[in-house]
PDB file of N, CA and C in Angstrom:
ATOM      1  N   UNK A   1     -32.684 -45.056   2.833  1.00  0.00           N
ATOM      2  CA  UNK A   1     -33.259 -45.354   4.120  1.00  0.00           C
ATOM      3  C   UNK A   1     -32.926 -46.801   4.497  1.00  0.00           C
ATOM      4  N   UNK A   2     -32.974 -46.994   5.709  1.00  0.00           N
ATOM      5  CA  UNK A   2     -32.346 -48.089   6.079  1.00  0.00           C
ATOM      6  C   UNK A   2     -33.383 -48.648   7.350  1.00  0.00           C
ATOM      7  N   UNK A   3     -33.727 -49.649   7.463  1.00  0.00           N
ATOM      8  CA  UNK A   3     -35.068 -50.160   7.947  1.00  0.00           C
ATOM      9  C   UNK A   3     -34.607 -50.777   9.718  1.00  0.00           C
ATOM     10  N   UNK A   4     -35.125 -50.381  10.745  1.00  0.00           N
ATOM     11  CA  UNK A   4     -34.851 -50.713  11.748  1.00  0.00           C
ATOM     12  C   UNK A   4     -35.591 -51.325  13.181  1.00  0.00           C
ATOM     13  N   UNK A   5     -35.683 -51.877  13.418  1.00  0.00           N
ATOM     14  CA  UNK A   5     -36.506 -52.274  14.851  1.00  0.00           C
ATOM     15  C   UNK A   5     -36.157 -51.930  15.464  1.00  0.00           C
ATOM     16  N   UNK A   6     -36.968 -51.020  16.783  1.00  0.00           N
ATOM     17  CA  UNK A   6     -36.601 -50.672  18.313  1.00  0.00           C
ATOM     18  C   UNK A   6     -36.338 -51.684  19.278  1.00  0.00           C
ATOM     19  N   UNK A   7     -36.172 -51.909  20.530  1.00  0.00           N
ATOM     20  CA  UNK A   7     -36.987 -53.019  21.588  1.00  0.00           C
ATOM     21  C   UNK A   7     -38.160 -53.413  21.755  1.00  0.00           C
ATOM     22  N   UNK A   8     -39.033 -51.701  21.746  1.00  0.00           N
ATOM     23  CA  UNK A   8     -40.151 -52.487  22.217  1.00  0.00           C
ATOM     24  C   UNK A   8     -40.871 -53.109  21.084  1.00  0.00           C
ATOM     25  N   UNK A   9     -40.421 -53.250  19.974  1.00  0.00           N
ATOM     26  CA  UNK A   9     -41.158 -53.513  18.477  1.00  0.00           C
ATOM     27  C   UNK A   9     -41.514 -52.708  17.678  1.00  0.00           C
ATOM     28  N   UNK A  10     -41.136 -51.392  17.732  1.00  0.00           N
ATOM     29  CA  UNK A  10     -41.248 -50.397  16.456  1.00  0.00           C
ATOM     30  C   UNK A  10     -40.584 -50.612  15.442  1.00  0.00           C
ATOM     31  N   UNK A  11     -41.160 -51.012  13.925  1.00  0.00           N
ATOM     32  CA  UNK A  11     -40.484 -50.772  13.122  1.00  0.00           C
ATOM     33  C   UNK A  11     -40.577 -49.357  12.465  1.00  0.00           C
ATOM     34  N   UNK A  12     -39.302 -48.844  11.580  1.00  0.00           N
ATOM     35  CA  UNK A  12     -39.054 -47.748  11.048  1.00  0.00           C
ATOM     36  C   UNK A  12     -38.000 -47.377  10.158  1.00  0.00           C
ATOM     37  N   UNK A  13     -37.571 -46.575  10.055  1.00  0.00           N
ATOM     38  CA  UNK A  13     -36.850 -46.394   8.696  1.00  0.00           C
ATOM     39  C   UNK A  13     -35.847 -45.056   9.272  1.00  0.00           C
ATOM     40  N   UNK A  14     -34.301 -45.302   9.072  1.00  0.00           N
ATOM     41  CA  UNK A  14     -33.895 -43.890   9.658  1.00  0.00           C
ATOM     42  C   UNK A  14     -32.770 -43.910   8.139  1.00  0.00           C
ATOM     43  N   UNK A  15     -32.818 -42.317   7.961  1.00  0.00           N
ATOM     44  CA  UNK A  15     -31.561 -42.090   6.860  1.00  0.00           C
ATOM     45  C   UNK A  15     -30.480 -41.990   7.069  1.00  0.00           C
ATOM     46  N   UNK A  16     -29.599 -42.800   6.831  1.00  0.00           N
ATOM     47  CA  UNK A  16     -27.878 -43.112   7.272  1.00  0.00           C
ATOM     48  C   UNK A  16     -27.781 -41.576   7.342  1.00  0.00           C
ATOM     49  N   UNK A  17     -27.404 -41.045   6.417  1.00  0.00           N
ATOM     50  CA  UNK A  17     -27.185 -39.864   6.608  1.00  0.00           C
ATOM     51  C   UNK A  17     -27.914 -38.687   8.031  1.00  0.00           C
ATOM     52  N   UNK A  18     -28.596 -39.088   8.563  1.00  0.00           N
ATOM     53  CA  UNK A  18     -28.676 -38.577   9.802  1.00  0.00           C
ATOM     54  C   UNK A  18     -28.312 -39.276  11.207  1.00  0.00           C
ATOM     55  N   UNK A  19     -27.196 -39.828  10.719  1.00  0.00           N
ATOM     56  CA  UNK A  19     -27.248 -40.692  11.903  1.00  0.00           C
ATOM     57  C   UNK A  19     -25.688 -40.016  12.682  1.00  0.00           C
ATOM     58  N   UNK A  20     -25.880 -39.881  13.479  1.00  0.00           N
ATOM     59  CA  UNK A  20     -24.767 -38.840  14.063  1.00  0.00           C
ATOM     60  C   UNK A  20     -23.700 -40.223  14.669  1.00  0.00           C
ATOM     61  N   UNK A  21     -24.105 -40.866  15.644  1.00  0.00           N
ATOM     62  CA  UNK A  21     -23.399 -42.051  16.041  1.00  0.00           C
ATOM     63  C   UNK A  21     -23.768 -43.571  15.796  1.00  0.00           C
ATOM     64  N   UNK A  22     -23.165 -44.458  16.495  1.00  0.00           N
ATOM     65  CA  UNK A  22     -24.038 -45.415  17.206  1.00  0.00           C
ATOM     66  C   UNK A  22     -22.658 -46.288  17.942  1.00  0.00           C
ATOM     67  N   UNK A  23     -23.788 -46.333  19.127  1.00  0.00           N
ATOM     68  CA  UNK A  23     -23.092 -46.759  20.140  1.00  0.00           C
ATOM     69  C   UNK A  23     -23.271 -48.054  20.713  1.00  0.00           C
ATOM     70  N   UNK A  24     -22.600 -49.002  21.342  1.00  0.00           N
ATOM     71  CA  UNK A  24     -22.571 -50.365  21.691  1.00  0.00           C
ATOM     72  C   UNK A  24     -22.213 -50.660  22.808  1.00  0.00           C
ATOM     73  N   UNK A  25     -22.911 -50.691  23.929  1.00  0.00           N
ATOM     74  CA  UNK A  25     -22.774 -51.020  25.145  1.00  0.00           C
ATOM     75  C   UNK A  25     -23.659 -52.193  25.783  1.00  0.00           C
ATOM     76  N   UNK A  26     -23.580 -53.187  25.426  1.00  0.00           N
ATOM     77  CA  UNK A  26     -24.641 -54.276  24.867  1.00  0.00           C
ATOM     78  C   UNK A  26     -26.163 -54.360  24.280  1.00  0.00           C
ATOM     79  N   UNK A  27     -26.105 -53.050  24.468  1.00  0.00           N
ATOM     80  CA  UNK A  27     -27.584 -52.995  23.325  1.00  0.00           C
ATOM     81  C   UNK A  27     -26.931 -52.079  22.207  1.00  0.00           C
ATOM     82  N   UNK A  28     -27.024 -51.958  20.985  1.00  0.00           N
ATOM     83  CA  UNK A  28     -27.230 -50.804  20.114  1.00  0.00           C
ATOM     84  C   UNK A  28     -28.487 -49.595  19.864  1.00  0.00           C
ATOM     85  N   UNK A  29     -27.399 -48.540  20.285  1.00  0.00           N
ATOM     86  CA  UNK A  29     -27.987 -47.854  20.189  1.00  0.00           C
ATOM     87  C   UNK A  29     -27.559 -46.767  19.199  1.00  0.00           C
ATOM     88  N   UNK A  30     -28.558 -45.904  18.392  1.00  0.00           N
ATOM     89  CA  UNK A  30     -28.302 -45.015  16.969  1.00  0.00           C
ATOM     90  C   UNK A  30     -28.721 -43.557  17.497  1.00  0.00           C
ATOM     91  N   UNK A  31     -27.588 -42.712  17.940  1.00  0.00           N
ATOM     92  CA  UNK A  31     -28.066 -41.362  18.033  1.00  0.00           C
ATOM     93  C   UNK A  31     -27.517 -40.264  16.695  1.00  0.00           C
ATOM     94  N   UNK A  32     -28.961 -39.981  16.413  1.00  0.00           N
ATOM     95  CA  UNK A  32     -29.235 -38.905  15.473  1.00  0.00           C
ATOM     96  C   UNK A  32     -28.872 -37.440  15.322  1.00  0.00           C
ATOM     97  N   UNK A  33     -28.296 -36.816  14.212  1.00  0.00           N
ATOM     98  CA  UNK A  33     -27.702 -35.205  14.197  1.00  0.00           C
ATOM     99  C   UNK A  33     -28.699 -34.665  15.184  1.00  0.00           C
ATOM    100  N   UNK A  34     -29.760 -34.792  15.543  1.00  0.00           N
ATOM    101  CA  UNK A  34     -30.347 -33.978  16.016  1.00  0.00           C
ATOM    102  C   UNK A  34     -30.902 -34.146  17.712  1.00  0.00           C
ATOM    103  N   UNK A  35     -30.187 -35.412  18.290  1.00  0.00           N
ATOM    104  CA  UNK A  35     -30.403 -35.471  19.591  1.00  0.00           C
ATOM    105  C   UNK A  35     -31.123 -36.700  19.915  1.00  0.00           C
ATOM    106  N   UNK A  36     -31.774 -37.399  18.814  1.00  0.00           N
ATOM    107  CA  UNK A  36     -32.946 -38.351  19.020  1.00  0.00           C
ATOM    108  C   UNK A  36     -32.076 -40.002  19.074  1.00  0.00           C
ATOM    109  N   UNK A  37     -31.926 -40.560  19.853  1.00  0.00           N
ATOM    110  CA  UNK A  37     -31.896 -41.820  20.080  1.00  0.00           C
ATOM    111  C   UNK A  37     -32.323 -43.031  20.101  1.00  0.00           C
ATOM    112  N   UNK A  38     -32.131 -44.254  19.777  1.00  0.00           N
ATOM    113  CA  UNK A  38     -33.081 -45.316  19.776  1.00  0.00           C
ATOM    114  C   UNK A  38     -32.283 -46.599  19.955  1.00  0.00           C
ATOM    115  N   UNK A  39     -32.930 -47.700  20.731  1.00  0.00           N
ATOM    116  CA  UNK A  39     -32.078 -48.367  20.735  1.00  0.00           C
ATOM    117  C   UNK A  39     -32.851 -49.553  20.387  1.00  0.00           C
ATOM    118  N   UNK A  40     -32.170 -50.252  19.458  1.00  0.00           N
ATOM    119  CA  UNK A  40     -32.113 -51.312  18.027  1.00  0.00           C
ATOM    120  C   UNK A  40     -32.170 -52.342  18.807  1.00  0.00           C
ATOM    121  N   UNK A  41     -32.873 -53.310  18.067  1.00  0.00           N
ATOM    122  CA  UNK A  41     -32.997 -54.994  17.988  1.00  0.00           C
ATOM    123  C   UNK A  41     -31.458 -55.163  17.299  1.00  0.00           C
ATOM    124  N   UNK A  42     -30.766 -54.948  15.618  1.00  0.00           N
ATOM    125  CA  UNK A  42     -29.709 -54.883  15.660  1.00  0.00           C
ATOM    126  C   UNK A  42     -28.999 -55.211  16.143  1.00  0.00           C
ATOM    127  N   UNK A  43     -27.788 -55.726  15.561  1.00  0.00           N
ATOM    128  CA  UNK A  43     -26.645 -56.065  15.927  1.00  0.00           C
ATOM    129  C   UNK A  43     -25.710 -55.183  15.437  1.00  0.00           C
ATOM    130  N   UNK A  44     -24.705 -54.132  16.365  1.00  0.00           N
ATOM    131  CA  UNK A  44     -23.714 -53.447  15.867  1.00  0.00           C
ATOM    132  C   UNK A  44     -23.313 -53.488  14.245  1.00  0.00           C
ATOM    133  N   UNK A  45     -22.902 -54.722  14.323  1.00  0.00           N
ATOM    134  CA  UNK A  45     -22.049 -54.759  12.620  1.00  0.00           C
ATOM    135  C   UNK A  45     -23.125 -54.867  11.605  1.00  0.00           C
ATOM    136  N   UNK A  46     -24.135 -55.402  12.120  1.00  0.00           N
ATOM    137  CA  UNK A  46     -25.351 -55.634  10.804  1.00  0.00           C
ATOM    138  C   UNK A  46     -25.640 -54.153  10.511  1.00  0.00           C
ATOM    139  N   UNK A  47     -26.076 -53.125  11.556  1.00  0.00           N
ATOM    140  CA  UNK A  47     -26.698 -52.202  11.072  1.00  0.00           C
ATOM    141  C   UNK A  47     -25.230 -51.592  10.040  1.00  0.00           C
ATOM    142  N   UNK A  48     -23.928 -51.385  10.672  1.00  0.00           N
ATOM    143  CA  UNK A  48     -23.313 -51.169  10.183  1.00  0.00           C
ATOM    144  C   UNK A  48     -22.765 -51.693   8.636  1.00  0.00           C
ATOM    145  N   UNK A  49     -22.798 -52.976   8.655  1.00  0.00           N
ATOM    146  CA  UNK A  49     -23.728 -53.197   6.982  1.00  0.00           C
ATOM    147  C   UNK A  49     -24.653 -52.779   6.368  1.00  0.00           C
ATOM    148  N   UNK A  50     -25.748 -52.308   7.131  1.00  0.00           N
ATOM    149  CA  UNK A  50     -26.750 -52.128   6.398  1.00  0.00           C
ATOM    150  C   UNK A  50     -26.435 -50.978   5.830  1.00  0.00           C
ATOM    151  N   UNK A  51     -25.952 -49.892   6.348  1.00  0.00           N
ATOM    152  CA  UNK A  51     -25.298 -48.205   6.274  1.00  0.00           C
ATOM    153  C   UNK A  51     -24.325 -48.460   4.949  1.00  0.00           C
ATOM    154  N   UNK A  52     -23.581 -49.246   5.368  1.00  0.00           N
ATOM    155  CA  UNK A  52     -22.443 -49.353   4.045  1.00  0.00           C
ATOM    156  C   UNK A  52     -23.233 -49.798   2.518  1.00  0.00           C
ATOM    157  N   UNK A  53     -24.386 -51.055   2.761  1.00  0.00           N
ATOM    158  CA  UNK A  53     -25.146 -50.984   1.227  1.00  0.00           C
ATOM    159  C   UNK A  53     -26.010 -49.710   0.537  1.00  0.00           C
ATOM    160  N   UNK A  54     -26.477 -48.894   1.776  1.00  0.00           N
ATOM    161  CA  UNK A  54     -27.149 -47.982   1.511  1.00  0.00           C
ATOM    162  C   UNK A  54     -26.422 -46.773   0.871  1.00  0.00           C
ATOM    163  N   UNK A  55     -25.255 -46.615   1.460  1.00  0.00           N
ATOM    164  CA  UNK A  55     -24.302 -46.205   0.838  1.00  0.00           C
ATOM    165  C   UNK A  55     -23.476 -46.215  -0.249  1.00  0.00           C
ATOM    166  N   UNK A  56     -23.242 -47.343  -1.140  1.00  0.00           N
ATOM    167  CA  UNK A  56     -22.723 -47.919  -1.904  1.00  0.00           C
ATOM    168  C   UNK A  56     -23.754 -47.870  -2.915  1.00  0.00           C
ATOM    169  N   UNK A  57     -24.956 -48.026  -3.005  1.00  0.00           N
ATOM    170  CA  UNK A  57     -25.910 -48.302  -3.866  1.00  0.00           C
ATOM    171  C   UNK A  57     -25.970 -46.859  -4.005  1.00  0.00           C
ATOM    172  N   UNK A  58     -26.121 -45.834  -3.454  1.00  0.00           N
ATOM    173  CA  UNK A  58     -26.661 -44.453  -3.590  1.00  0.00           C
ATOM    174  C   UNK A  58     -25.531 -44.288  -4.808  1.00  0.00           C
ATOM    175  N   UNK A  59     -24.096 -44.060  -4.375  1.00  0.00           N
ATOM    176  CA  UNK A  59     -22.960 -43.870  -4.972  1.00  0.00           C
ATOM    177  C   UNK A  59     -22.992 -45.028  -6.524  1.00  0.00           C
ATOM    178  N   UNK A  60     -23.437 -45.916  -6.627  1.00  0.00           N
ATOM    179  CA  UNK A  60     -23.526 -46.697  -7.896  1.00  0.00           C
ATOM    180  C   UNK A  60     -24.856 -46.117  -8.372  1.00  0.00           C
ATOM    181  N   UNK A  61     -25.805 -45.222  -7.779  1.00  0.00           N
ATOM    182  CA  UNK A  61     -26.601 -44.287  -8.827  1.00  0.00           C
ATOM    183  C   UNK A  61     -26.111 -43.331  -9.190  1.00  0.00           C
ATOM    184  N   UNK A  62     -25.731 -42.846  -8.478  1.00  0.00           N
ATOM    185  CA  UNK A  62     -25.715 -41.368  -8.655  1.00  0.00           C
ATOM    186  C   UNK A  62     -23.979 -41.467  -9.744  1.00  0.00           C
ATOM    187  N   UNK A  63     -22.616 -42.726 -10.308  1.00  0.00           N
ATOM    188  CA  UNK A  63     -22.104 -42.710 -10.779  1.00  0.00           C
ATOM    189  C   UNK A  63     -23.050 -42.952 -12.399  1.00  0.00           C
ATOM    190  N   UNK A  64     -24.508 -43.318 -12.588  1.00  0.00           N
ATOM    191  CA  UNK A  64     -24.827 -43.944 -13.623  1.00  0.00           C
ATOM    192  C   UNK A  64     -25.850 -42.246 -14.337  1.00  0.00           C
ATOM    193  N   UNK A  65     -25.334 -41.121 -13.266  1.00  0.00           N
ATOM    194  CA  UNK A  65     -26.000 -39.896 -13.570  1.00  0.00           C
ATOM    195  C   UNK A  65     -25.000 -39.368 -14.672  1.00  0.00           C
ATOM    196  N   UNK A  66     -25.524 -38.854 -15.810  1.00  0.00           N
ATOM    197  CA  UNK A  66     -24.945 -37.593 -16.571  1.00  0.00           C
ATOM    198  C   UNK A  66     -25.474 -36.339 -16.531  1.00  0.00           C
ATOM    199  N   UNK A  67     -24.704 -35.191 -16.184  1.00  0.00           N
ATOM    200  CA  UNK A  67     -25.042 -33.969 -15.686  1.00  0.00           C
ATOM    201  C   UNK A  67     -26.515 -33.935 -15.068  1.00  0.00           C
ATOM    202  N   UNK A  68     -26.553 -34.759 -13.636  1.00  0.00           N
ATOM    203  CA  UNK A  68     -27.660 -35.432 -13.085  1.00  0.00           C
ATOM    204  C   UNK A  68     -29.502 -35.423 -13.683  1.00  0.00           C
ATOM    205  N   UNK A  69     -28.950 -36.188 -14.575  1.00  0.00           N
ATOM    206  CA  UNK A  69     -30.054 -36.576 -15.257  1.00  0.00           C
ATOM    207  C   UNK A  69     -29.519 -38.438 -15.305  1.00  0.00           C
ATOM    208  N   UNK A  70     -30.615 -39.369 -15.633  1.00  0.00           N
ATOM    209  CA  UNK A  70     -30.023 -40.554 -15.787  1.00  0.00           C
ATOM    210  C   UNK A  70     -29.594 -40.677 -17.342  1.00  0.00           C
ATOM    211  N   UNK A  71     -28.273 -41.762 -17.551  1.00  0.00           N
ATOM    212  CA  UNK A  71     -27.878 -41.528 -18.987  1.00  0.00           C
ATOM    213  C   UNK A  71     -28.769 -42.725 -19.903  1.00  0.00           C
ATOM    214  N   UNK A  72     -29.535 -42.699 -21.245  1.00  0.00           N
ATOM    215  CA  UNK A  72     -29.982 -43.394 -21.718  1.00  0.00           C
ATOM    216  C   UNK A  72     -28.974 -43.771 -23.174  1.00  0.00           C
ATOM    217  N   UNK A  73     -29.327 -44.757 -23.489  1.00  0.00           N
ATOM    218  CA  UNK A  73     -28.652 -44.750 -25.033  1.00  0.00           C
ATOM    219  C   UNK A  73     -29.157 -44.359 -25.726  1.00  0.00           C
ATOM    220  N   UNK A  74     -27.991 -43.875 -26.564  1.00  0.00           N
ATOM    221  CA  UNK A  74     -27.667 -42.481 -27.622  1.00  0.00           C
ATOM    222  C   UNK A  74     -28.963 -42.821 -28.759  1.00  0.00           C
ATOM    223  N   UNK A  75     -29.512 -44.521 -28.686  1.00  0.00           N
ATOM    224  CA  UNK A  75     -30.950 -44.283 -30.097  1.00  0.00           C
ATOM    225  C   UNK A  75     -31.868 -43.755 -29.349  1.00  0.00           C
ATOM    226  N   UNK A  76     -31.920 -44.142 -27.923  1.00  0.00           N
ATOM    227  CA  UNK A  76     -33.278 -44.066 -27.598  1.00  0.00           C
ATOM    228  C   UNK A  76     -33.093 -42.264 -27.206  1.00  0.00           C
ATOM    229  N   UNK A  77     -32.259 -41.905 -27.052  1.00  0.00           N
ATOM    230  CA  UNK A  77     -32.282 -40.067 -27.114  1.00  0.00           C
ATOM    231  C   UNK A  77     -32.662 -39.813 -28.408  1.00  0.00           C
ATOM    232  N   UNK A  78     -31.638 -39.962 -29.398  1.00  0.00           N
ATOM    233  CA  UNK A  78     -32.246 -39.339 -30.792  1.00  0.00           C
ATOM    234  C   UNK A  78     -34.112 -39.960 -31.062  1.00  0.00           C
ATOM    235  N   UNK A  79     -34.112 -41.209 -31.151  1.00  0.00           N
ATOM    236  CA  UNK A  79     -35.431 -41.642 -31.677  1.00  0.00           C
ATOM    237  C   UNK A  79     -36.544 -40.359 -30.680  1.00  0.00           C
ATOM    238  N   UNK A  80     -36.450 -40.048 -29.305  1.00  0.00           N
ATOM    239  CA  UNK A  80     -36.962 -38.938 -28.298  1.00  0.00           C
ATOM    240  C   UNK A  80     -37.308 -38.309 -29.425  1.00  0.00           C
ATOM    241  N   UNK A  81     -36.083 -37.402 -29.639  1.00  0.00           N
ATOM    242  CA  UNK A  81     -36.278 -36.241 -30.518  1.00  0.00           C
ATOM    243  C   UNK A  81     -36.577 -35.834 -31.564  1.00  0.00           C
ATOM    244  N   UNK A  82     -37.068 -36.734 -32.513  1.00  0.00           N
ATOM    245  CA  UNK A  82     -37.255 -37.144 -33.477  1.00  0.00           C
ATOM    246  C   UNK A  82     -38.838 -37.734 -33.681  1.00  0.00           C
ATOM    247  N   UNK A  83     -39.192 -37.814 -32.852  1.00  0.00           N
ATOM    248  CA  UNK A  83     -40.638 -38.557 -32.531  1.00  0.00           C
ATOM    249  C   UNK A  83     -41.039 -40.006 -33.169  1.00  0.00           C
ATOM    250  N   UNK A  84     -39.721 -40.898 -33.104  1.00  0.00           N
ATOM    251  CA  UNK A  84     -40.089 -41.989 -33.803  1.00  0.00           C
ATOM    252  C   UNK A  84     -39.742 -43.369 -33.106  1.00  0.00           C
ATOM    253  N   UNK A  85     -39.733 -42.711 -31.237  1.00  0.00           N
ATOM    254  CA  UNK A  85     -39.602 -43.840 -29.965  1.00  0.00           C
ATOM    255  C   UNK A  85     -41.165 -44.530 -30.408  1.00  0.00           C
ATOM    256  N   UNK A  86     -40.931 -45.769 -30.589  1.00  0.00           N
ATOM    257  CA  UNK A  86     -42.396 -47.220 -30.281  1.00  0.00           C
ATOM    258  C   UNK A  86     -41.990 -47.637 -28.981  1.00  0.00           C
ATOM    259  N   UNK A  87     -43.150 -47.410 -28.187  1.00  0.00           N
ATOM    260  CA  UNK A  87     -42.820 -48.174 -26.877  1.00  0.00           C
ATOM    261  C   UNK A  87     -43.912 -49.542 -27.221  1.00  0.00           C
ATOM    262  N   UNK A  88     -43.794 -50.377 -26.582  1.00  0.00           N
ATOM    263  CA  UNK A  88     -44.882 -51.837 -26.558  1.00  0.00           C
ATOM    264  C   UNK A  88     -44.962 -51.890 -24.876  1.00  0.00           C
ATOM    265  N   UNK A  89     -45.976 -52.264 -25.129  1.00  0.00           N
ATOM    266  CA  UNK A  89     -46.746 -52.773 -23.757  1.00  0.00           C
ATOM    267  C   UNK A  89     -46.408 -54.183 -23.930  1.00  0.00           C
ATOM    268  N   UNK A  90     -46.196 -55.060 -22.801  1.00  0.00           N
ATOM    269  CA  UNK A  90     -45.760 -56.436 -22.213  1.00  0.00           C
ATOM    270  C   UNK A  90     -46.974 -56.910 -21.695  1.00  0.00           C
TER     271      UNK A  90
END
C-alpha cells in the first residue's frame, strides 16, 4: 500500500496494484481498475516512486520465500523439530 493525500485533505492508502492509470494535467490524478479517481497532493514522479519502492520491496520478499513459506536457517529448523529451540526474552 502506498499512502496518499487528496486536495481536499484526505489521507489514505491505495494498492499500486489497483491502480489502472495516472494522469498529469497539472494536478495528478490516479484512476483505479475499477473507475474510481482521485486527485493527489503528489507530484507525478514522487507517487511514481513511491509505486516503484512498493514494488521492489514486495519482489525482495517474496525472492526471500522458499516454496512460499519464509526461509529460516537450517539450526533453527532442525532445533524446531527436535524440540530443543531456547528462545530468550530481551
Amino acid at each position: 500500500m502506498i499512502a496518499v493525500t487528496c486536495r481536499n485533505g484526505e489521507h489514505f492508502s491505495v494498492d499500486p496494484d489497483n491502480i489502472e492509470r495516472i494522469e498529469h494535467h497539472g494536478d495528478t490524478i490516479v484512476v483505479m481498475t475499477d473507475g474510481t479517481h482521485f486527485v493527489v497532493e503528489t507530484e507525478f514522479e514522487d507517487l511514481l516512486r513511491s509505486i516503484t519502492r512498493h514494488r521492489a520491496g514486495a519482489l525482495a520478499a517474496r525472492s526471500r520465500l522458499v516454496n512460499g513459506y519464509a526461509a529460516t536457517p537450517t539450526a533453527t529448523r532442525l532445533a524446531r523439530r527436535t524440540g530443543s529451540l531456547v528462545t530468550t526474552a530481551d
